[in-house]
N, C-alpha and C. Protein backbone atom coordinates (compact mmCIF):
# COMPACT_ATOMS: atom_id res chain seq x y z
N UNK A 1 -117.47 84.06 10.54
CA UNK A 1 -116.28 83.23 10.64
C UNK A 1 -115.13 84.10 11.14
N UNK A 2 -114.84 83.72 12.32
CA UNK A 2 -113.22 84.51 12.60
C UNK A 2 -112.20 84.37 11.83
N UNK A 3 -111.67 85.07 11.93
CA UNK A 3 -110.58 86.15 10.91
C UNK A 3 -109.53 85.62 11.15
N UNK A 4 -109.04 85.73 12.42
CA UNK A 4 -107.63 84.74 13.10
C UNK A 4 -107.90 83.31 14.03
N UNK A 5 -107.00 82.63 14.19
CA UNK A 5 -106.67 81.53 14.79
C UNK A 5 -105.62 81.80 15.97
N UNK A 6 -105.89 81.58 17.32
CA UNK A 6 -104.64 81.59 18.00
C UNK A 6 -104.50 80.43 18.70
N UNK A 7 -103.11 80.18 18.26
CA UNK A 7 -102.38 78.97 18.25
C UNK A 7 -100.84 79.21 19.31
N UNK A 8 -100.78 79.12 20.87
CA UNK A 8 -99.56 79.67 21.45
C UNK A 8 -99.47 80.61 21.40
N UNK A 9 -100.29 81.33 21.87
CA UNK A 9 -100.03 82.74 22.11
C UNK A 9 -100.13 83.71 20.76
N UNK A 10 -99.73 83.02 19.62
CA UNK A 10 -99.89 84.10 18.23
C UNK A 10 -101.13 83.83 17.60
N UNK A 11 -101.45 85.06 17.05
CA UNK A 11 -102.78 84.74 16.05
C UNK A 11 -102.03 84.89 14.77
N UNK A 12 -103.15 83.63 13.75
CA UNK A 12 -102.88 83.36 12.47
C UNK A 12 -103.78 83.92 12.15
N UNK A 13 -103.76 84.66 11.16
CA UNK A 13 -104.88 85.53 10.25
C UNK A 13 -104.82 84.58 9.27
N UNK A 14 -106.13 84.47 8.35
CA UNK A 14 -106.70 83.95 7.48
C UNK A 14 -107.02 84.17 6.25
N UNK A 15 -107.13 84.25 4.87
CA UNK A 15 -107.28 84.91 3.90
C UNK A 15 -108.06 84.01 2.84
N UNK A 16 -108.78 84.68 1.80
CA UNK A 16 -109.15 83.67 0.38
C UNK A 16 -108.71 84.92 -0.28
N UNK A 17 -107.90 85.49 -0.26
CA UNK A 17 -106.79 86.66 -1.58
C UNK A 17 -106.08 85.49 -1.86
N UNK A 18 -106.06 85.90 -3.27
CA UNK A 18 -104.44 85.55 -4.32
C UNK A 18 -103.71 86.07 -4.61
N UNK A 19 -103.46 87.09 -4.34
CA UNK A 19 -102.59 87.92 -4.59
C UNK A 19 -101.48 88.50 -3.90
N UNK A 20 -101.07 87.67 -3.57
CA UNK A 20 -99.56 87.21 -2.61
C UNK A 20 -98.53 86.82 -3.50
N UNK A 21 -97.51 87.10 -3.35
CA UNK A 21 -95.74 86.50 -3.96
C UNK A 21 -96.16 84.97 -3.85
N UNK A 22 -96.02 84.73 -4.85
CA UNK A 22 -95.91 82.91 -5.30
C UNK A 22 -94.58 82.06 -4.89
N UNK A 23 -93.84 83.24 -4.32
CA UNK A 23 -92.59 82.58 -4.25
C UNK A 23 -93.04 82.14 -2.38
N UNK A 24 -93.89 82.53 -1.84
CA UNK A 24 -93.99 82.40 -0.42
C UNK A 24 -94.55 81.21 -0.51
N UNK A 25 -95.22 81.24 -1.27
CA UNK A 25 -96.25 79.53 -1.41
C UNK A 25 -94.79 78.40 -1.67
N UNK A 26 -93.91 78.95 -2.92
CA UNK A 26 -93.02 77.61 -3.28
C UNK A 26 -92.47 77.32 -2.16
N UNK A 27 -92.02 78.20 -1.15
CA UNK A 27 -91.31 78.15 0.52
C UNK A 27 -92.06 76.98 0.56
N UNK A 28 -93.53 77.00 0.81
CA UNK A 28 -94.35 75.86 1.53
C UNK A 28 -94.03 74.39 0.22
N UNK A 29 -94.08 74.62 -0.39
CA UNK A 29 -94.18 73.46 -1.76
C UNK A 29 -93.01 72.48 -1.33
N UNK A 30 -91.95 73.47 -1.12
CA UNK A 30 -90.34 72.71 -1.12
C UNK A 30 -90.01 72.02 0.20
N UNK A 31 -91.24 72.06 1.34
CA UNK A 31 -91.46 71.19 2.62
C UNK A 31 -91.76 69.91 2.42
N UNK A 32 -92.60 69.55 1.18
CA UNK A 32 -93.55 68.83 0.85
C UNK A 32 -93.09 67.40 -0.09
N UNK A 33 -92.81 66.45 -0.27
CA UNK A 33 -92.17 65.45 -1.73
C UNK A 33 -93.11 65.65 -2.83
N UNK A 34 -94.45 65.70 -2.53
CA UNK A 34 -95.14 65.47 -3.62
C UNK A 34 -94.94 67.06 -4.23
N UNK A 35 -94.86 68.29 -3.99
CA UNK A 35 -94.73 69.32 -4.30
C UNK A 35 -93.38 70.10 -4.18
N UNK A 36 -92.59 69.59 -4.39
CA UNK A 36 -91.13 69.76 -4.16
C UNK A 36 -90.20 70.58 -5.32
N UNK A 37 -90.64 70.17 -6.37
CA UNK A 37 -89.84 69.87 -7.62
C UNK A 37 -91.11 71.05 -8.53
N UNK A 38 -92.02 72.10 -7.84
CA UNK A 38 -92.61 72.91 -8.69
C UNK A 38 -91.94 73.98 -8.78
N UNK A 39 -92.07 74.63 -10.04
CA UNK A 39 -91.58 75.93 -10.20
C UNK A 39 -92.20 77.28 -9.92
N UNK A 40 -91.44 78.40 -9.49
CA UNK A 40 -92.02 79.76 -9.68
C UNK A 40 -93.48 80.05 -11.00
N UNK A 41 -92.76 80.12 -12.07
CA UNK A 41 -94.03 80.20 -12.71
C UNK A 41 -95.45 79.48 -13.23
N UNK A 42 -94.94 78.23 -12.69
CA UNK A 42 -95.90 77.17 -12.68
C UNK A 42 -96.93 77.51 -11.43
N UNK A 43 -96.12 77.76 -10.30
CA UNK A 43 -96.74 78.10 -8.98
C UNK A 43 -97.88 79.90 -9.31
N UNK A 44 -97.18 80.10 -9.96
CA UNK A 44 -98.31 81.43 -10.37
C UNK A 44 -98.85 81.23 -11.45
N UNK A 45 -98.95 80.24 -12.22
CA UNK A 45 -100.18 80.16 -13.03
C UNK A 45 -100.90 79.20 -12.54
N UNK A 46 -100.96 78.41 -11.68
CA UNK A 46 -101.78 77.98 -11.11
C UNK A 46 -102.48 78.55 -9.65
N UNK A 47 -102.15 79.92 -9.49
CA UNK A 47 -102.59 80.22 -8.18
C UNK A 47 -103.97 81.36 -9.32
N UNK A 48 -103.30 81.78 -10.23
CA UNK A 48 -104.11 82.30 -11.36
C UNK A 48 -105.59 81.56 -12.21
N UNK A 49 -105.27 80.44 -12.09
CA UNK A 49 -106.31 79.57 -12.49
C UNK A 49 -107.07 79.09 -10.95
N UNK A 50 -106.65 78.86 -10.30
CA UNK A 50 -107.67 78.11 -9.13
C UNK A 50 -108.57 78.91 -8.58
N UNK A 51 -110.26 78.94 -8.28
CA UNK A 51 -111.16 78.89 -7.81
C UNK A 51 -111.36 79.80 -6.86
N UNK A 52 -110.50 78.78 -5.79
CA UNK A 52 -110.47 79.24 -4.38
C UNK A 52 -109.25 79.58 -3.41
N UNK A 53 -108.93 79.52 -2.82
CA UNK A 53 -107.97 80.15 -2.10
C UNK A 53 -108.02 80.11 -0.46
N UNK A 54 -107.40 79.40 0.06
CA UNK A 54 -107.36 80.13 1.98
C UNK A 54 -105.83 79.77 2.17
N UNK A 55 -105.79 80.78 2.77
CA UNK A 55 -104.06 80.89 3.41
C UNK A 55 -104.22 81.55 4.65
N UNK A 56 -103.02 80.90 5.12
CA UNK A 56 -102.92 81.30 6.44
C UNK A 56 -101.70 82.19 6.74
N UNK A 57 -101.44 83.54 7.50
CA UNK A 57 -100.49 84.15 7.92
C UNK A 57 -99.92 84.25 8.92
N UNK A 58 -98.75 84.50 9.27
CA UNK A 58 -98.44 84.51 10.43
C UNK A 58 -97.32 86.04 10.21
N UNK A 59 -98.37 87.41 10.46
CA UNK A 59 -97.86 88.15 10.22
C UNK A 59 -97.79 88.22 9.10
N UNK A 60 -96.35 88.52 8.20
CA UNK A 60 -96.23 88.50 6.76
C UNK A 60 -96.24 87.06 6.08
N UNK A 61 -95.54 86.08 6.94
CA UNK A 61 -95.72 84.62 6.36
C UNK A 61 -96.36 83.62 6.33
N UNK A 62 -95.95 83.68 5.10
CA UNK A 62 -97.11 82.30 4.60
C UNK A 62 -97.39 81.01 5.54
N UNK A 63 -97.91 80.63 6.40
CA UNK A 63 -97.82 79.44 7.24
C UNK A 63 -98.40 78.14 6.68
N UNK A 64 -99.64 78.53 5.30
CA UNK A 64 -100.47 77.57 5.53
C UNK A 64 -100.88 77.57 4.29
N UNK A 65 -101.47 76.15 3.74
CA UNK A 65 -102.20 76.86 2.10
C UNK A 65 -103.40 75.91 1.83
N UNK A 66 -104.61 76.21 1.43
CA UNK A 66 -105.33 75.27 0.39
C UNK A 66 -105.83 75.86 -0.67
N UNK A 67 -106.16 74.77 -1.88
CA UNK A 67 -107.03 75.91 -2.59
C UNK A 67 -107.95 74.51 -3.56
N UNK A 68 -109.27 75.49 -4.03
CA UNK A 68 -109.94 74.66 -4.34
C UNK A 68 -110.64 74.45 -5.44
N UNK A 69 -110.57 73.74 -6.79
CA UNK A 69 -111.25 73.92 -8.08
C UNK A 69 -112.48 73.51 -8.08
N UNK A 70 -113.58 74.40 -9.23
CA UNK A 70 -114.84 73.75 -8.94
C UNK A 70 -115.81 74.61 -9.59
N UNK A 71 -117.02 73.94 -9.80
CA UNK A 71 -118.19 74.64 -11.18
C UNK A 71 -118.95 75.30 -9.87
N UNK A 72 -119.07 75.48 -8.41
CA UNK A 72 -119.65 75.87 -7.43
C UNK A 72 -121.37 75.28 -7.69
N UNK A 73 -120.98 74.28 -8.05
CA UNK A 73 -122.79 73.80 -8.03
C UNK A 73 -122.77 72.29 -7.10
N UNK A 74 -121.73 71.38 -8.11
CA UNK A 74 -121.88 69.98 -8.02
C UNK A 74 -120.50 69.41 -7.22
N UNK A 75 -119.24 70.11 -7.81
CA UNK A 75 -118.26 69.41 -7.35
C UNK A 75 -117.59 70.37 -7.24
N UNK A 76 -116.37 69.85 -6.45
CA UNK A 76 -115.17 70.99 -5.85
C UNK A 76 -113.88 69.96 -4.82
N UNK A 77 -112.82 70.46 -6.10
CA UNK A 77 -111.44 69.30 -5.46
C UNK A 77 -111.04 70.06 -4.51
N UNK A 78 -110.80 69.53 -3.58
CA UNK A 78 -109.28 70.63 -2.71
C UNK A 78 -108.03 69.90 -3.20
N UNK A 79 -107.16 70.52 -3.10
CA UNK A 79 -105.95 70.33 -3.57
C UNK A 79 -104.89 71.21 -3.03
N UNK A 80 -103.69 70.65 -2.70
CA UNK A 80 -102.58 71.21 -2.06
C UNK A 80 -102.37 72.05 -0.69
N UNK A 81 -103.44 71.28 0.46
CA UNK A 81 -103.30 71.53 1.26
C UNK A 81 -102.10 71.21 2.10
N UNK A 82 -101.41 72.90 2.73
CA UNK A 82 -99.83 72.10 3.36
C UNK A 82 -99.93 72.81 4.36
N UNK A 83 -98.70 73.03 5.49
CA UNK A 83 -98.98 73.72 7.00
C UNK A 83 -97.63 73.64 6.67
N UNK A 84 -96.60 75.16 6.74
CA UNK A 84 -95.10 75.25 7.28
C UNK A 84 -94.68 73.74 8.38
N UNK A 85 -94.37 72.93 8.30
CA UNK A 85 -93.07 72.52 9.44
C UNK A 85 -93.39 72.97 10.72
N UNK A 86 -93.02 74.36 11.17
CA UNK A 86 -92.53 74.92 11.96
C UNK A 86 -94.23 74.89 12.34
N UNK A 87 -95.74 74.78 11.65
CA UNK A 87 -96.70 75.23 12.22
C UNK A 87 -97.44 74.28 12.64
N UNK A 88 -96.77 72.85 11.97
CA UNK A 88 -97.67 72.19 12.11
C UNK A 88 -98.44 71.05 13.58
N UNK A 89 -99.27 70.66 14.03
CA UNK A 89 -99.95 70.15 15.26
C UNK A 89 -100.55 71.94 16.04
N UNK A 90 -100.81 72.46 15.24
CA UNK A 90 -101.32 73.38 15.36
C UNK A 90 -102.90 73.49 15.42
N UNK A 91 -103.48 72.98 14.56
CA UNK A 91 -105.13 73.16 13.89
C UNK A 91 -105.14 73.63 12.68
N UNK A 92 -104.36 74.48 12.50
CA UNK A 92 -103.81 74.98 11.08
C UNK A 92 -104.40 73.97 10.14
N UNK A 93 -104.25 73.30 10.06
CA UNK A 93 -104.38 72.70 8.59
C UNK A 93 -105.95 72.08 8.63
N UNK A 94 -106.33 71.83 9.97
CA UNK A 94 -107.88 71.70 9.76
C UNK A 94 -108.67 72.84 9.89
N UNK A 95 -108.08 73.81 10.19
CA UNK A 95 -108.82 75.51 9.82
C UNK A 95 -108.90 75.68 8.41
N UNK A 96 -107.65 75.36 7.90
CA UNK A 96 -107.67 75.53 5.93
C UNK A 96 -109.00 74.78 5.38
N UNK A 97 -109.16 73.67 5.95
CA UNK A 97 -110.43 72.86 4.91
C UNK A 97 -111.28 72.94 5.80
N UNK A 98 -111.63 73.27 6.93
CA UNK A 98 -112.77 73.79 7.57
C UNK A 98 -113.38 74.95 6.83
N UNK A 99 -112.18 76.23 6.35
CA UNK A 99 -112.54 77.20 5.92
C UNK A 99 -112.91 77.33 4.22
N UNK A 100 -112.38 76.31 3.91
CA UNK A 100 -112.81 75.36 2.54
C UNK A 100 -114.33 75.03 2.68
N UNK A 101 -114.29 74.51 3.32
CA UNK A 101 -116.13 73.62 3.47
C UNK A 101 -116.89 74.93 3.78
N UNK A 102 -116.57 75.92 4.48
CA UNK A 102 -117.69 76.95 4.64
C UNK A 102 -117.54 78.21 3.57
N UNK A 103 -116.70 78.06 2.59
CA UNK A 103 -116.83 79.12 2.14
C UNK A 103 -118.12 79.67 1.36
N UNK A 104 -118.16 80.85 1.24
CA UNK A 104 -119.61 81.12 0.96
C UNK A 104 -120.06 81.47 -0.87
N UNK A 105 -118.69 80.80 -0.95
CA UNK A 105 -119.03 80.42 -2.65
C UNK A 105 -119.07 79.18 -3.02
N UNK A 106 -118.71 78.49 -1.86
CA UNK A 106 -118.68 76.91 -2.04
C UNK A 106 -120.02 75.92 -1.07
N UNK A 107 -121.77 77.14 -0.81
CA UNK A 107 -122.16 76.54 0.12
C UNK A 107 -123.47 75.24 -0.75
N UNK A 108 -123.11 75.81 -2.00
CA UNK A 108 -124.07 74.76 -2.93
C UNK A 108 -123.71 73.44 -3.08
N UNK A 109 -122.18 73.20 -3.12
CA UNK A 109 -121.17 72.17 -3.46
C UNK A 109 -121.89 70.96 -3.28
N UNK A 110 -122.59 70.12 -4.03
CA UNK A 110 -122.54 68.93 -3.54
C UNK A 110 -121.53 67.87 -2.61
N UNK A 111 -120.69 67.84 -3.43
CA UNK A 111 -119.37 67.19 -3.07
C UNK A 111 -118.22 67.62 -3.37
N UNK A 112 -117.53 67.31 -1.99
CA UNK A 112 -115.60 67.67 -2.53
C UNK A 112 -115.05 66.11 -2.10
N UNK A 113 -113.69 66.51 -3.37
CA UNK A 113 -113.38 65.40 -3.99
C UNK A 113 -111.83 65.49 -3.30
N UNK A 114 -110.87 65.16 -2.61
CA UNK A 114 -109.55 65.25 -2.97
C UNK A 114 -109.13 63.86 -2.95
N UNK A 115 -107.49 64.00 -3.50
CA UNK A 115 -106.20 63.16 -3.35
C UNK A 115 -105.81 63.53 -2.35
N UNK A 116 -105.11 62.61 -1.92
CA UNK A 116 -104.27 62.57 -0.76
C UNK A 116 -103.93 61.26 0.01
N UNK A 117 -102.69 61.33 0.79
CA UNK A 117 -102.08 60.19 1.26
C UNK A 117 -101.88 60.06 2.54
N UNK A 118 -103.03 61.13 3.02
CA UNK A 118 -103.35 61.39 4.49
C UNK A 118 -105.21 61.11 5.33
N UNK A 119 -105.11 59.87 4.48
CA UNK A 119 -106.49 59.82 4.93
C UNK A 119 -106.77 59.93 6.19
N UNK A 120 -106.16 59.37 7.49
CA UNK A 120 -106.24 60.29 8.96
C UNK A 120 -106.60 61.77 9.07
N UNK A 121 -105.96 62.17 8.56
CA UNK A 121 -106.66 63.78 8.62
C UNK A 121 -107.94 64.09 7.89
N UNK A 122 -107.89 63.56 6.88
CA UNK A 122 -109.12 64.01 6.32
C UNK A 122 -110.44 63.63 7.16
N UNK A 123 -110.54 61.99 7.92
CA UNK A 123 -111.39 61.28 8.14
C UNK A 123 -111.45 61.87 9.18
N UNK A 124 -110.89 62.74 9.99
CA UNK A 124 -111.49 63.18 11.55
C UNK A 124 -112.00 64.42 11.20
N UNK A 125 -111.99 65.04 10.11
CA UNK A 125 -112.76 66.18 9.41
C UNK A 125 -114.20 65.89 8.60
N UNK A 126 -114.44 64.51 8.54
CA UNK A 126 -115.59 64.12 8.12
C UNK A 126 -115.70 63.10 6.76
N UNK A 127 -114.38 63.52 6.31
CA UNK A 127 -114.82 62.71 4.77
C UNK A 127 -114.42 61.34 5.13
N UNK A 128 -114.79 60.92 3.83
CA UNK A 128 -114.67 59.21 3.63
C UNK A 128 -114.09 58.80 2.27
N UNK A 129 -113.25 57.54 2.79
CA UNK A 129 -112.78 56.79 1.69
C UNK A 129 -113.87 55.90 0.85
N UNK A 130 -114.77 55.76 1.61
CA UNK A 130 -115.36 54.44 1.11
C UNK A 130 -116.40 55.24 -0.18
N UNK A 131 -116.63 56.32 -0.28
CA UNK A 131 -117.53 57.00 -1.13
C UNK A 131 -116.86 57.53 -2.80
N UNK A 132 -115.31 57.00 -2.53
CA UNK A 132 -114.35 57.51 -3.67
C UNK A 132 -114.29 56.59 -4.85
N UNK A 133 -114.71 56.72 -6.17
CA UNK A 133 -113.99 56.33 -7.03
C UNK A 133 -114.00 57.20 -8.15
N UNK A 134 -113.30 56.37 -8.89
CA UNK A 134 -112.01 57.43 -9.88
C UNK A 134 -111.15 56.57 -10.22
N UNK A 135 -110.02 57.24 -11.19
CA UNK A 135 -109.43 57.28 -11.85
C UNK A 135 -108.34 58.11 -12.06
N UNK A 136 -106.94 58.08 -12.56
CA UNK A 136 -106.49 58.93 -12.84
C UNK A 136 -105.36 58.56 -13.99
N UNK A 137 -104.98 59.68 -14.76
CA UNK A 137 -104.08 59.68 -16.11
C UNK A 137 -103.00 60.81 -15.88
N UNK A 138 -101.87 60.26 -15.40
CA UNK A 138 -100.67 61.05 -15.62
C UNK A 138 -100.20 61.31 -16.97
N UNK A 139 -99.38 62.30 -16.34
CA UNK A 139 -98.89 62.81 -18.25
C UNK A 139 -97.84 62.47 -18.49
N UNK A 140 -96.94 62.09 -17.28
CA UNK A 140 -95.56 61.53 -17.32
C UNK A 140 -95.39 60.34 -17.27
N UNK A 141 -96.57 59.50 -17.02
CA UNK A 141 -96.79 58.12 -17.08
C UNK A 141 -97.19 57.66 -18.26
N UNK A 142 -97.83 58.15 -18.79
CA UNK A 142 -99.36 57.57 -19.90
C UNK A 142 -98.86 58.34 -21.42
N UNK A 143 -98.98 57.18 -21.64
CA UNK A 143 -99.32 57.74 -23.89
C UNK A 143 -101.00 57.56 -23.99
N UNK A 144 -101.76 58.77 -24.06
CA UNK A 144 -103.41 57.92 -24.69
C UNK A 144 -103.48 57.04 -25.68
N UNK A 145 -103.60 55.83 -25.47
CA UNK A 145 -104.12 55.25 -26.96
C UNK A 145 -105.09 55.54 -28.00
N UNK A 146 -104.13 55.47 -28.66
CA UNK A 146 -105.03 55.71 -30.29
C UNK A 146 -105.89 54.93 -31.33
């Protein structure tokens, strides 16, 4: 799998490290509505807990992000895939879950699962709506009943 992406003349280098400033990721978060309103240390304990990892660089900056939870057997979410503004109609963001689907800890995966409110993108990458169900329980919404 190549290493960089060139997109206009620059190459984007590629990564599954975590161990990057969290504050470069919130840059990308605060582009975003649904990810807008996260914090610094929230943003590093969850880069601490997740799985997987691909980011994209451009040089020192962060351009690009996904990352992905999962038992590496049966299932595996992606979650919080974003592309800088400035990067995006690039490929960028279908390199992130391209590089998701091949990773070589993720080649058992039965299935990946995400959210999202971009089903266009996803569906020219292969997945489908029609194979989804679920559920979900907010914490800011929901009291469990007792």
């Amino acid at each position: 799998m190549p290493a960089a992406l060139n997109t206009d003349e620059q190459a984007i280098a590629f990564s599954d490290r975590t161990d990057f400033d969290a504050a470069q990721l919130l840059h990308l978060y605060r582009q975003a509505a649904w990810a807008k309103h996260r914090d610094l240390e929230q943003t590093r304990a969850m880069l601490s807990n997740t799985d997987v990892v691909i980011s994209a660089w451009d040089g020192a900056r962060l351009v690009a992000f996904g990352r992905v939870l999962t038992d590496y057997v049966y299932r595996a979410t992606i979650w919080d895939v974003i592309v800088d503004r400035d990067y995006q109609g690039r490929t960028i963001g279908s390199e992130i879950v391209r590089r998701i689907l091949d990773h070589p800890t993720l080649q058992q995966v039965e299935l990946f699962w995400l959210c999202t409110r971009m089903p266009g993108f996803y569906e020219r990458l292969g997945f489908s709506a029609k194979e989804q169900t679920g559920m979900v329980w907010s914490r800011k919404k929901s009291k469990p009943s007792r």
